[in-house]
C-alpha atoms as a PDB file:
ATOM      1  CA  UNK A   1      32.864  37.118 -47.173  1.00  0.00           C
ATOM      2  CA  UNK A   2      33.254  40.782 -47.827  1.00  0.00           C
ATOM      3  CA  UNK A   3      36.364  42.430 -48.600  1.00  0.00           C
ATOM      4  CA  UNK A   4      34.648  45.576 -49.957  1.00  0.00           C
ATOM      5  CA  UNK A   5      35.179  48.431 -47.408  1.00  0.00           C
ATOM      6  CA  UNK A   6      38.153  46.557 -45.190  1.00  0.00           C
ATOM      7  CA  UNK A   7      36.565  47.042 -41.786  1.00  0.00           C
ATOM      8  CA  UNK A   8      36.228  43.500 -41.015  1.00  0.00           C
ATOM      9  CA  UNK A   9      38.918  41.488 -39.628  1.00  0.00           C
ATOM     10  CA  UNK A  10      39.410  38.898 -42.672  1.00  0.00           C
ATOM     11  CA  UNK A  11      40.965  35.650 -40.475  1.00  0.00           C
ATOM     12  CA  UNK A  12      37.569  36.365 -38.251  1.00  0.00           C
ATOM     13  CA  UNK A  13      35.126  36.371 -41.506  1.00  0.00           C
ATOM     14  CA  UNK A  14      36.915  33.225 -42.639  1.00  0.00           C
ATOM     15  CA  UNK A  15      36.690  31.355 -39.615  1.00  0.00           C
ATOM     16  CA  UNK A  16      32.635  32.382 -39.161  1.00  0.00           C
ATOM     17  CA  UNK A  17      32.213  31.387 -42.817  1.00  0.00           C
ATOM     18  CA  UNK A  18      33.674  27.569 -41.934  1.00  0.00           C
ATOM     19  CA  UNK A  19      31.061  27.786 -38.948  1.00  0.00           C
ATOM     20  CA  UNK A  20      28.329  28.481 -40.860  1.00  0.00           C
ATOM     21  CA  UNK A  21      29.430  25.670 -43.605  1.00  0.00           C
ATOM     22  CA  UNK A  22      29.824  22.856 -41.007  1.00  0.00           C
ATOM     23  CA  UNK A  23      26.390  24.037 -39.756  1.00  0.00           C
ATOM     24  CA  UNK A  24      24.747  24.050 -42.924  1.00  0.00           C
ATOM     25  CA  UNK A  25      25.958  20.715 -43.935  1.00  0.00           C
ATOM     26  CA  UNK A  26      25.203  18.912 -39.903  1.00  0.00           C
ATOM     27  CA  UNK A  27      21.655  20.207 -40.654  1.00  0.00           C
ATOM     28  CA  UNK A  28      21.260  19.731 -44.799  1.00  0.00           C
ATOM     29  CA  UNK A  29      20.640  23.616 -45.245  1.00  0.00           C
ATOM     30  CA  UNK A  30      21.003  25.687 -48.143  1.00  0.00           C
ATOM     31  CA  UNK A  31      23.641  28.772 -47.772  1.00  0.00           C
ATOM     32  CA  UNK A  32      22.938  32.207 -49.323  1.00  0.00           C
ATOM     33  CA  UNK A  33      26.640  33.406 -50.013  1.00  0.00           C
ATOM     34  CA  UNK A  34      27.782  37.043 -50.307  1.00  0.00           C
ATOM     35  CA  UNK A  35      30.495  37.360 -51.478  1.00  0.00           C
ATOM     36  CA  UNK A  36      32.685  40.374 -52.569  1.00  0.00           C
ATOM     37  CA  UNK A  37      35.560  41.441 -53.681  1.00  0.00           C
ATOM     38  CA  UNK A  38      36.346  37.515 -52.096  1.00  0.00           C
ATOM     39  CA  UNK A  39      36.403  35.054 -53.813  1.00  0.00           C
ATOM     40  CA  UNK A  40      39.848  33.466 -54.256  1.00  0.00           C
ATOM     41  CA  UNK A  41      39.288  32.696 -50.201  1.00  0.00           C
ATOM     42  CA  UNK A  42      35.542  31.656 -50.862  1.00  0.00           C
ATOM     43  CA  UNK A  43      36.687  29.096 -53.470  1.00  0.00           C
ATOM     44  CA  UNK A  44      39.778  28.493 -51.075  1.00  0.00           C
ATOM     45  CA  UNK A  45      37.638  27.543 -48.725  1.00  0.00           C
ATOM     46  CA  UNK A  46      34.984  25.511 -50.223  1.00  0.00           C
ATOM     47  CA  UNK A  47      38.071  23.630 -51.289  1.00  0.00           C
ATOM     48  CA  UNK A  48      38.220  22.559 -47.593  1.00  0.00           C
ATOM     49  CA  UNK A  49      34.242  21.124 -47.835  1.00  0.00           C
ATOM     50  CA  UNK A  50      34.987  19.425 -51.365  1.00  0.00           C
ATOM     51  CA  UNK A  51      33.328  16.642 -49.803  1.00  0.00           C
ATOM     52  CA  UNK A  52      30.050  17.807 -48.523  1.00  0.00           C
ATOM     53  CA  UNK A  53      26.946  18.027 -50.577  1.00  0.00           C
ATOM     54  CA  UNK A  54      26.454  22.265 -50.362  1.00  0.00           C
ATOM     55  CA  UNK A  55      24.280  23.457 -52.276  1.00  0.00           C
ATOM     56  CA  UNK A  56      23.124  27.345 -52.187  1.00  0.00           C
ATOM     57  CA  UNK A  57      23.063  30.883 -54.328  1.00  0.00           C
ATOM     58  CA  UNK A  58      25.250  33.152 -54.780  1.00  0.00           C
ATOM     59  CA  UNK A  59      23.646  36.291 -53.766  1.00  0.00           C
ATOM     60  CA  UNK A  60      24.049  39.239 -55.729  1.00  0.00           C
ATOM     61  CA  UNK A  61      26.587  37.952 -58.456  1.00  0.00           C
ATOM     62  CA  UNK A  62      28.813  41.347 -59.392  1.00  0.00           C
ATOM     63  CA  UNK A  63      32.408  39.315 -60.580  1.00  0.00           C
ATOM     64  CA  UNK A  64      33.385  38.055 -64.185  1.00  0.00           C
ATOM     65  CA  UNK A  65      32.817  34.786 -65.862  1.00  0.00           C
ATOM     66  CA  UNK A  66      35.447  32.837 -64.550  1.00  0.00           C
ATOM     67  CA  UNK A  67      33.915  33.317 -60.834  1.00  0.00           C
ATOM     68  CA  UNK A  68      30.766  32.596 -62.298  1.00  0.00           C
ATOM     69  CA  UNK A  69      32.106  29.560 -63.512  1.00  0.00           C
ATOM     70  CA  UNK A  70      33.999  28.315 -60.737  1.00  0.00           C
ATOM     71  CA  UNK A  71      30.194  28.954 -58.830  1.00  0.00           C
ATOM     72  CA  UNK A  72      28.030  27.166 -61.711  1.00  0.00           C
ATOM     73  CA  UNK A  73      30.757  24.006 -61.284  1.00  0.00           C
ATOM     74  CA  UNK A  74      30.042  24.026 -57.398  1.00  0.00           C
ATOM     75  CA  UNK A  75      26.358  23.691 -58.686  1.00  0.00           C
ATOM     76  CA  UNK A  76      25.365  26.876 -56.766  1.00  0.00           C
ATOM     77  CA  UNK A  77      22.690  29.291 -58.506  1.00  0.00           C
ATOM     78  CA  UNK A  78      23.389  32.576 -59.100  1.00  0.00           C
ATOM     79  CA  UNK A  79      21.568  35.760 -57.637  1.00  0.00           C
ATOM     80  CA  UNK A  80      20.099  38.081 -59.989  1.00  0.00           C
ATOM     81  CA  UNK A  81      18.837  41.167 -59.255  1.00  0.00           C
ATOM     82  CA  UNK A  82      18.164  44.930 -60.231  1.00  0.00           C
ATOM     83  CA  UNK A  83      22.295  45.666 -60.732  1.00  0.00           C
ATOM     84  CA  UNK A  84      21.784  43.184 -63.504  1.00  0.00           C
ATOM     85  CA  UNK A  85      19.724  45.750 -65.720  1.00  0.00           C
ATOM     86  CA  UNK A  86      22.249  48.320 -65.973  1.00  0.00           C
ATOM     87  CA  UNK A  87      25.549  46.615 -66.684  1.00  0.00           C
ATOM     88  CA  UNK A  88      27.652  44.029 -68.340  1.00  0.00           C
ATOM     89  CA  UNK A  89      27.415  41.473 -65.840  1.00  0.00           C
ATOM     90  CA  UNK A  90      27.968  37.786 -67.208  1.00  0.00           C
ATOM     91  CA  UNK A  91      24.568  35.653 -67.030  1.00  0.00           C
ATOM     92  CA  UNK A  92      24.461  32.004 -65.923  1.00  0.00           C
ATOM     93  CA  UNK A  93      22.184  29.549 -67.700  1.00  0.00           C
ATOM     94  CA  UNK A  94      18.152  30.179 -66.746  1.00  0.00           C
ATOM     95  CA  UNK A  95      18.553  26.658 -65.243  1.00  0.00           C
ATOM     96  CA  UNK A  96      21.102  28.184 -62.801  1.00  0.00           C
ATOM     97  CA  UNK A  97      19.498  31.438 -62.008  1.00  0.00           C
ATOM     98  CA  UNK A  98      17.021  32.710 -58.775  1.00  0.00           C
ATOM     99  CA  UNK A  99      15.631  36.169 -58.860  1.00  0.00           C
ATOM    100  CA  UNK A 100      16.282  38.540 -56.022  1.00  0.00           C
ATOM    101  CA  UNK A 101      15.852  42.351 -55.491  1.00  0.00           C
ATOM    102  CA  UNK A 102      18.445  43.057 -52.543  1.00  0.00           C
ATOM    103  CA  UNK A 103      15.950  45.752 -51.245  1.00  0.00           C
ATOM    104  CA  UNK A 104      16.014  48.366 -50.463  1.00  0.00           C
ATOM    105  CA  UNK A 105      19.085  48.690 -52.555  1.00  0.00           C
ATOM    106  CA  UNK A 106      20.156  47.903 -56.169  1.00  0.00           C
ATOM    107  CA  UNK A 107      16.611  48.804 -58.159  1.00  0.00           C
ATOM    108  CA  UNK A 108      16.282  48.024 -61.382  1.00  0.00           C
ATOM    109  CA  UNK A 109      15.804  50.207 -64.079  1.00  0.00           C
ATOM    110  CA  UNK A 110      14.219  52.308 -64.712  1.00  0.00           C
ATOM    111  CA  UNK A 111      14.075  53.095 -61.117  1.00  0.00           C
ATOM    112  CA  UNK A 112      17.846  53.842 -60.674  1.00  0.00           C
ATOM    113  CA  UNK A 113      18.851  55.120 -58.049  1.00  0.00           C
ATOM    114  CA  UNK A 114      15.600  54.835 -55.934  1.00  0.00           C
ATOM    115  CA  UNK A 115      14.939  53.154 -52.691  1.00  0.00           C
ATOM    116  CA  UNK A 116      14.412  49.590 -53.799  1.00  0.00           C
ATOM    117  CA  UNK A 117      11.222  47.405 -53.060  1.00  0.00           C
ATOM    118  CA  UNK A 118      10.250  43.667 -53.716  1.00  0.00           C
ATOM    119  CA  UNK A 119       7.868  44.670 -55.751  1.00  0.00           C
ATOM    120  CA  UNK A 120      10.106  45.126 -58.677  1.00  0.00           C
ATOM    121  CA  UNK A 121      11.347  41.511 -58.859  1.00  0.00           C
ATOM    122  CA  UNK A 122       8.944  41.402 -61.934  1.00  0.00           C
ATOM    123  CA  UNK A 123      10.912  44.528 -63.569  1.00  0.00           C
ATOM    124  CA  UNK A 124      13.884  41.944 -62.815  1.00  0.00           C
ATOM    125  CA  UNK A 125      12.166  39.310 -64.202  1.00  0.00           C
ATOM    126  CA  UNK A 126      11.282  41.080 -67.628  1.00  0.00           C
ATOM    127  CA  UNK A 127      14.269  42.446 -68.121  1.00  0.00           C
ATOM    128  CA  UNK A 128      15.930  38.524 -68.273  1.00  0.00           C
ATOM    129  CA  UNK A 129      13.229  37.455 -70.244  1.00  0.00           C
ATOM    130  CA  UNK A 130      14.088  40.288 -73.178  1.00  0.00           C
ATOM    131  CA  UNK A 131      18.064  39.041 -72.576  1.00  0.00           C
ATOM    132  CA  UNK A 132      17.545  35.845 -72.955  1.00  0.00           C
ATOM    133  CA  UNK A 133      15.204  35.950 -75.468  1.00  0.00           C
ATOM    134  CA  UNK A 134      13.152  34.128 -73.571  1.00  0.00           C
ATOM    135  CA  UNK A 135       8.831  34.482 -72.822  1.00  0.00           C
ATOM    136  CA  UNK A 136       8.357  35.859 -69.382  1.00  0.00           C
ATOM    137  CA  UNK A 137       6.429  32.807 -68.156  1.00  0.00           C
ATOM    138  CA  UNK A 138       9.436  30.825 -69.546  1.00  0.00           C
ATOM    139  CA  UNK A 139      11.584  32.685 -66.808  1.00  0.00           C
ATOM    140  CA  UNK A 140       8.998  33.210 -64.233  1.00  0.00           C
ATOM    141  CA  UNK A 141       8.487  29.412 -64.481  1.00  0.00           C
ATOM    142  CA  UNK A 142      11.826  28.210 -63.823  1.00  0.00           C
ATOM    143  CA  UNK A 143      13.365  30.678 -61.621  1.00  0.00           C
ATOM    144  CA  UNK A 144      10.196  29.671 -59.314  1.00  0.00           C
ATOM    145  CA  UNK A 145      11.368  26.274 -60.026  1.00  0.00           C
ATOM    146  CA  UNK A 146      15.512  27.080 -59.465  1.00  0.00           C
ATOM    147  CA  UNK A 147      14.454  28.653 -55.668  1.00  0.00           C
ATOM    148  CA  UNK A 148      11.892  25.577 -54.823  1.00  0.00           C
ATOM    149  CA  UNK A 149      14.407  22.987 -55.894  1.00  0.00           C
ATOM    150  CA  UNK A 150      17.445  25.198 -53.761  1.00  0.00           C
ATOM    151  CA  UNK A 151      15.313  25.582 -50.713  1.00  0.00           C
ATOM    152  CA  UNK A 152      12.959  22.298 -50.796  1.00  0.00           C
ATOM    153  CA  UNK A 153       9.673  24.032 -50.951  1.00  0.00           C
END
């Protein structure tokens, strides 16, 4: 769901969203979730699939902690990616987090501003490591573990 720029027809991204639940849970799948500017209807929603056993990320995490914590009760991880070096955003628990890049967009620093590449999920990945005051194998380790576990490789 993305409420962002307000060219999409909301009722019409709310009733593809349910779609693509039911599907995921008929055929046990993992959901990557974008959502912005959202998520009182994504939680409204997932209200609706209480029941089912979803599991997935939320991609790109760029909301305050009580979204984050209405996600981390769901059990979804949380996306973390190159935005995440140059602001305030809240952090979940390492247990909770997968590393992304969103390329070509959102590079980390010091690469501001540039095209984005996959490349520079390490620069991601050193960058938690110095927040959490954690050694980068630490967070390499489990945030290879967090996207195994999610996606059942």
């Amino acid at each position: 769901l993305d409420y962002h720029y307000g060219t999409s027809d909301k009722k019409q991204q709310i009733a593809l969203f349910e779609e693509m639940l039911q599907l995921a849970i008929d055929q046990n799948l993992p959901l990557i979730f974008h959502v912005r500017e959202a998520f009182d209807d994504f939680f409204a929603i997932l209200g609706n699939f209480s029941a089912a056993n979803l599991r997935g990320v939320v991609h790109s995490f760029t909301d305050n902690k009580k979204n984050l914590r209405r996600s981390l009760e769901h059990g979804f991880y949380i996306g973390v990616n190159g935005l995440a070096t140059y602001s305030t955003l809240p952090l979940p628990p390492l247990e909770h987090i997968l590393l992304e890049t969103d390329a070509p967009f959102l590079s980390p620093v010091p690469y501001r501003g540039e095209t984005n590449e996959p490349s520079r999920i390490k620069e991601i990945a050193t960058w938690l490591a110095t927040k959490l005051q954690l050694d980068l194998p630490v967070v390499i380790d489990q945030t290879t573990k967090n996207t195994e576990d999610l996606f059942g490789i």
